[in-house]
C-alpha atoms as a PDB file:
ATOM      1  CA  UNK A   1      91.984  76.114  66.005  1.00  0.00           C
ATOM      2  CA  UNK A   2      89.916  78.984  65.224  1.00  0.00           C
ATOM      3  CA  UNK A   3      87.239  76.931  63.646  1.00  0.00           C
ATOM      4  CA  UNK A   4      86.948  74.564  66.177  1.00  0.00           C
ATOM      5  CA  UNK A   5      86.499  77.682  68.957  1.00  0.00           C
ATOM      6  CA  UNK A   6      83.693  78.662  67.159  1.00  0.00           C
ATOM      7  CA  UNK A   7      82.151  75.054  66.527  1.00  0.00           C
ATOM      8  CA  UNK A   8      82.511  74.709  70.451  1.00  0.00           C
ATOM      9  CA  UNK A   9      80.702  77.952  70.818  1.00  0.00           C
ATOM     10  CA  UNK A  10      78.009  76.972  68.538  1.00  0.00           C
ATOM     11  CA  UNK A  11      77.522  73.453  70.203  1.00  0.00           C
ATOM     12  CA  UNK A  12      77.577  74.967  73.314  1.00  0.00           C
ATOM     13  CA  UNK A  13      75.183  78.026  72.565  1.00  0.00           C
ATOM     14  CA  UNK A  14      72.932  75.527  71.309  1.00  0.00           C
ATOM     15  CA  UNK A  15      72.993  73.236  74.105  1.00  0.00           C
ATOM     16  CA  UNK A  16      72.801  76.336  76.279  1.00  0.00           C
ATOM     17  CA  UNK A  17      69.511  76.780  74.882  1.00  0.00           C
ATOM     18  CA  UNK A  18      67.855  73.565  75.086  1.00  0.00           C
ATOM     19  CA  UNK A  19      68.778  73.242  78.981  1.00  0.00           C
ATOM     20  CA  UNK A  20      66.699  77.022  79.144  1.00  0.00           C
ATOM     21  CA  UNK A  21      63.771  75.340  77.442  1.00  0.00           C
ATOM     22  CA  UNK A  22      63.586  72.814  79.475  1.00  0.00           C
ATOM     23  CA  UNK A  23      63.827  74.985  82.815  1.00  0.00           C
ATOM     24  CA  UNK A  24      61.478  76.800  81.275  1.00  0.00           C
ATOM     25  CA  UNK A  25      59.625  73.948  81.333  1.00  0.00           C
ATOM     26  CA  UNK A  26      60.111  73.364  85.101  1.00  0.00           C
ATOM     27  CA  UNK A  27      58.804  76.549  85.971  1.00  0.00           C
ATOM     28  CA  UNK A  28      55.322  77.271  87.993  1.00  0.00           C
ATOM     29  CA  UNK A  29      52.386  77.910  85.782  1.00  0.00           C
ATOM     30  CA  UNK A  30      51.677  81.584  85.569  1.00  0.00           C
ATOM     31  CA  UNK A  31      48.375  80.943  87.338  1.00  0.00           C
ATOM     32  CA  UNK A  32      50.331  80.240  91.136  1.00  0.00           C
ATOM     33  CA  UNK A  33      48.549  82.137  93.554  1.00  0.00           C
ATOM     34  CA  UNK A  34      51.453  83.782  95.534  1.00  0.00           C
ATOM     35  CA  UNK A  35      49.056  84.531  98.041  1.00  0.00           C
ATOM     36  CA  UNK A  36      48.615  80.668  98.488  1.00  0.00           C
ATOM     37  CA  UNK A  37      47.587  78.598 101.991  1.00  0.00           C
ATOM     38  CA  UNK A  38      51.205  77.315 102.119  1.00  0.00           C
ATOM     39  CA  UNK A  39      52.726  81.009 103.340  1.00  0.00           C
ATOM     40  CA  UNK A  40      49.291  80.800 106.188  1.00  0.00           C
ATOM     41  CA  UNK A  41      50.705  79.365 109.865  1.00  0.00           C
ATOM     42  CA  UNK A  42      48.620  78.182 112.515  1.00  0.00           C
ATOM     43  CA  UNK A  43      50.712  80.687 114.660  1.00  0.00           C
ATOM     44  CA  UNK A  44      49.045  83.693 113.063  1.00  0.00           C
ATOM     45  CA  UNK A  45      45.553  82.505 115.124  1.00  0.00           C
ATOM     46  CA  UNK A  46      47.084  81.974 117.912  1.00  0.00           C
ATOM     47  CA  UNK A  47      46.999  84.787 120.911  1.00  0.00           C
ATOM     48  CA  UNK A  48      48.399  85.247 123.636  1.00  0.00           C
ATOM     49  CA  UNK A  49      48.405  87.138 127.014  1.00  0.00           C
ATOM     50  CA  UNK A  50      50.875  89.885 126.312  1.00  0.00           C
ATOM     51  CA  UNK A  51      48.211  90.499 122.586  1.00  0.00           C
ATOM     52  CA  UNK A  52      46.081  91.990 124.788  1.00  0.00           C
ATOM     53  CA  UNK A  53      48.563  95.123 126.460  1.00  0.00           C
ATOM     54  CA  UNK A  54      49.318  98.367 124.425  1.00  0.00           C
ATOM     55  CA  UNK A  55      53.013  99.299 124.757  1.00  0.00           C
ATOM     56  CA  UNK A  56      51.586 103.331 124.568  1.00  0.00           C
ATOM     57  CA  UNK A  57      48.884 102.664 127.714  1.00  0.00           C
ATOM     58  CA  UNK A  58      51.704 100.287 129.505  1.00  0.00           C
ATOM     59  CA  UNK A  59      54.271 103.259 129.406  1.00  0.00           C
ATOM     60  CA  UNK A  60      52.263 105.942 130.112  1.00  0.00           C
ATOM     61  CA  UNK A  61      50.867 104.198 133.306  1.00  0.00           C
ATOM     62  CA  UNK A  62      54.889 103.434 134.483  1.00  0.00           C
ATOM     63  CA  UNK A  63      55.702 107.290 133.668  1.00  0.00           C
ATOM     64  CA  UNK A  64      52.176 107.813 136.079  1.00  0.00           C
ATOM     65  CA  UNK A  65      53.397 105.290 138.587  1.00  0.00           C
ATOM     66  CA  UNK A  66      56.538 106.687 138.975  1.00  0.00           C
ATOM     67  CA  UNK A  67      55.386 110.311 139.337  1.00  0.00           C
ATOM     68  CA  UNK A  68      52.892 109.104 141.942  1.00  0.00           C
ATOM     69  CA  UNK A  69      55.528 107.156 143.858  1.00  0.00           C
ATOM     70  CA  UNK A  70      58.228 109.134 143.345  1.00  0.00           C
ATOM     71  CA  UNK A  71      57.931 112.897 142.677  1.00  0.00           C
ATOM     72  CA  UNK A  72      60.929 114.218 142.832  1.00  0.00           C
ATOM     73  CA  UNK A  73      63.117 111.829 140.638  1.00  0.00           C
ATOM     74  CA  UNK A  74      59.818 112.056 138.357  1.00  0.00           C
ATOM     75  CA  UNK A  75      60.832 115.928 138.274  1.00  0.00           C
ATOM     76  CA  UNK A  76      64.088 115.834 138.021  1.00  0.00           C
ATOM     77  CA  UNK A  77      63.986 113.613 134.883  1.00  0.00           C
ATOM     78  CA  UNK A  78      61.204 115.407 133.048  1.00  0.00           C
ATOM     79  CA  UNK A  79      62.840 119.222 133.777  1.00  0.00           C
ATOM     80  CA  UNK A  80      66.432 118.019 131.838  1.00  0.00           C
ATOM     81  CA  UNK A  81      64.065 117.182 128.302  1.00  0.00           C
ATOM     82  CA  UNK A  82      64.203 119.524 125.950  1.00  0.00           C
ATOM     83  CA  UNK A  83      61.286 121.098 124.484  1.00  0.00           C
ATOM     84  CA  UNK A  84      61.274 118.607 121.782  1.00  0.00           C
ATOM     85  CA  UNK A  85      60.939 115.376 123.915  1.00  0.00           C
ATOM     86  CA  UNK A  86      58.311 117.101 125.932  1.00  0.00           C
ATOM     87  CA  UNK A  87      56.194 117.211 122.842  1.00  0.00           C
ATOM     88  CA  UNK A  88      56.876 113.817 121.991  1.00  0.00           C
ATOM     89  CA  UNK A  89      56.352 112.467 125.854  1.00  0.00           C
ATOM     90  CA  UNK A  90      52.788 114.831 125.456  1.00  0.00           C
ATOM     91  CA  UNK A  91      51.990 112.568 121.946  1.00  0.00           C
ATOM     92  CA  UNK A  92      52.762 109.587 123.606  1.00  0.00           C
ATOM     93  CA  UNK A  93      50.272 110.461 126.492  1.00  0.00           C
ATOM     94  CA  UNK A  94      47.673 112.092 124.400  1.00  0.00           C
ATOM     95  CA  UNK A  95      47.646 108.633 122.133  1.00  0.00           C
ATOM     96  CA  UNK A  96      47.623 106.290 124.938  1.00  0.00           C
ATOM     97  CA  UNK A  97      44.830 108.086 126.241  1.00  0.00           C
ATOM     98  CA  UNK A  98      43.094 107.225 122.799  1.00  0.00           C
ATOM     99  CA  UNK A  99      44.053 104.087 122.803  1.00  0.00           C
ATOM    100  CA  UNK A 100      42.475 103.264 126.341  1.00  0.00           C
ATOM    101  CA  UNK A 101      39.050 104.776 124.898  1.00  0.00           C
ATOM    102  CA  UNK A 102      38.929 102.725 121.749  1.00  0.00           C
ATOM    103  CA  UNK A 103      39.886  99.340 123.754  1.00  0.00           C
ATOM    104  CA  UNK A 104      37.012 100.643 125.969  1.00  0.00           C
ATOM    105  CA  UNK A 105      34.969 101.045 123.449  1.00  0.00           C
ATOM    106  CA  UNK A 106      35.720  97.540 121.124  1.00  0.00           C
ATOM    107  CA  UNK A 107      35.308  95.871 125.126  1.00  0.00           C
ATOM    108  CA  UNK A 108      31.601  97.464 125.449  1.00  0.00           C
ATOM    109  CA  UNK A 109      30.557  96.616 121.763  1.00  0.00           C
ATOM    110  CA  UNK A 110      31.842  92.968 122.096  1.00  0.00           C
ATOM    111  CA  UNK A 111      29.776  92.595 125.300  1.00  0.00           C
ATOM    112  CA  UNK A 112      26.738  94.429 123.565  1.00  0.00           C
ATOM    113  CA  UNK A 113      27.356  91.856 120.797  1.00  0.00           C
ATOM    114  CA  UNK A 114      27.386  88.431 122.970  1.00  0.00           C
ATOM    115  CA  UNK A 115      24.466  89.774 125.836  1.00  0.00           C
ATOM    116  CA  UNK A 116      22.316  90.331 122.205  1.00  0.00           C
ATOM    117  CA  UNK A 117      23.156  86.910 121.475  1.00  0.00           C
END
């Protein structure tokens, strides 16, 4: 019975081995772009609305809007941060601020760009 194991083995090493040459066969090219058309949606030229608001500008006018309309709770909730958030909430702020200048900017250049036109 031993012999026969390893004739089995053999026969099935062997066939093994021909079913791996022909997946090998099977297989892409090495020259496939990964990077091909087929990944590209029409969804990634699409835009919408919403494209056009930065989440830093849109907070920092709420956090404004509620300090204008409503001091006190405005107060309240900024005294109980720690040092740490304050910092952060003063980032936030500080890069919105940025933001809203470069958007200003990119808005002025494009309408340069299309009155040169």
């Amino acid at each position: 019975m031993g012999v026969d194991a390893e004739d089995g083995d053999e026969a099935d090493s062997m066939k093994l081995q021909k079913l791996a040459a022909q997946a090998k066969s099977f297989r892409p090219s090495d020259e496939f772009d990964e990077d091909s058309d087929d990944d590209f949606s029409d969804d990634e030229e699409l835009q919408s609305p919403i494209d056009e608001v930065d989440p830093f500008i849109l907070f920092v006018d709420a956090v404004k809007g509620m300090q204008a309309s409503d001091p006190l709770r405005f107060q309240s909730l900024t005294q109980t941060l720690d040092f740490h958030y304050q910092a952060l909430a003063n980032g936030v702020a500080q890069h919105a601020e940025q933001r809203r200048a470069e958007i200003e900017k990119e808005k002025m250049e494009k309408a340069s760009a299309a009155t040169a036109s």
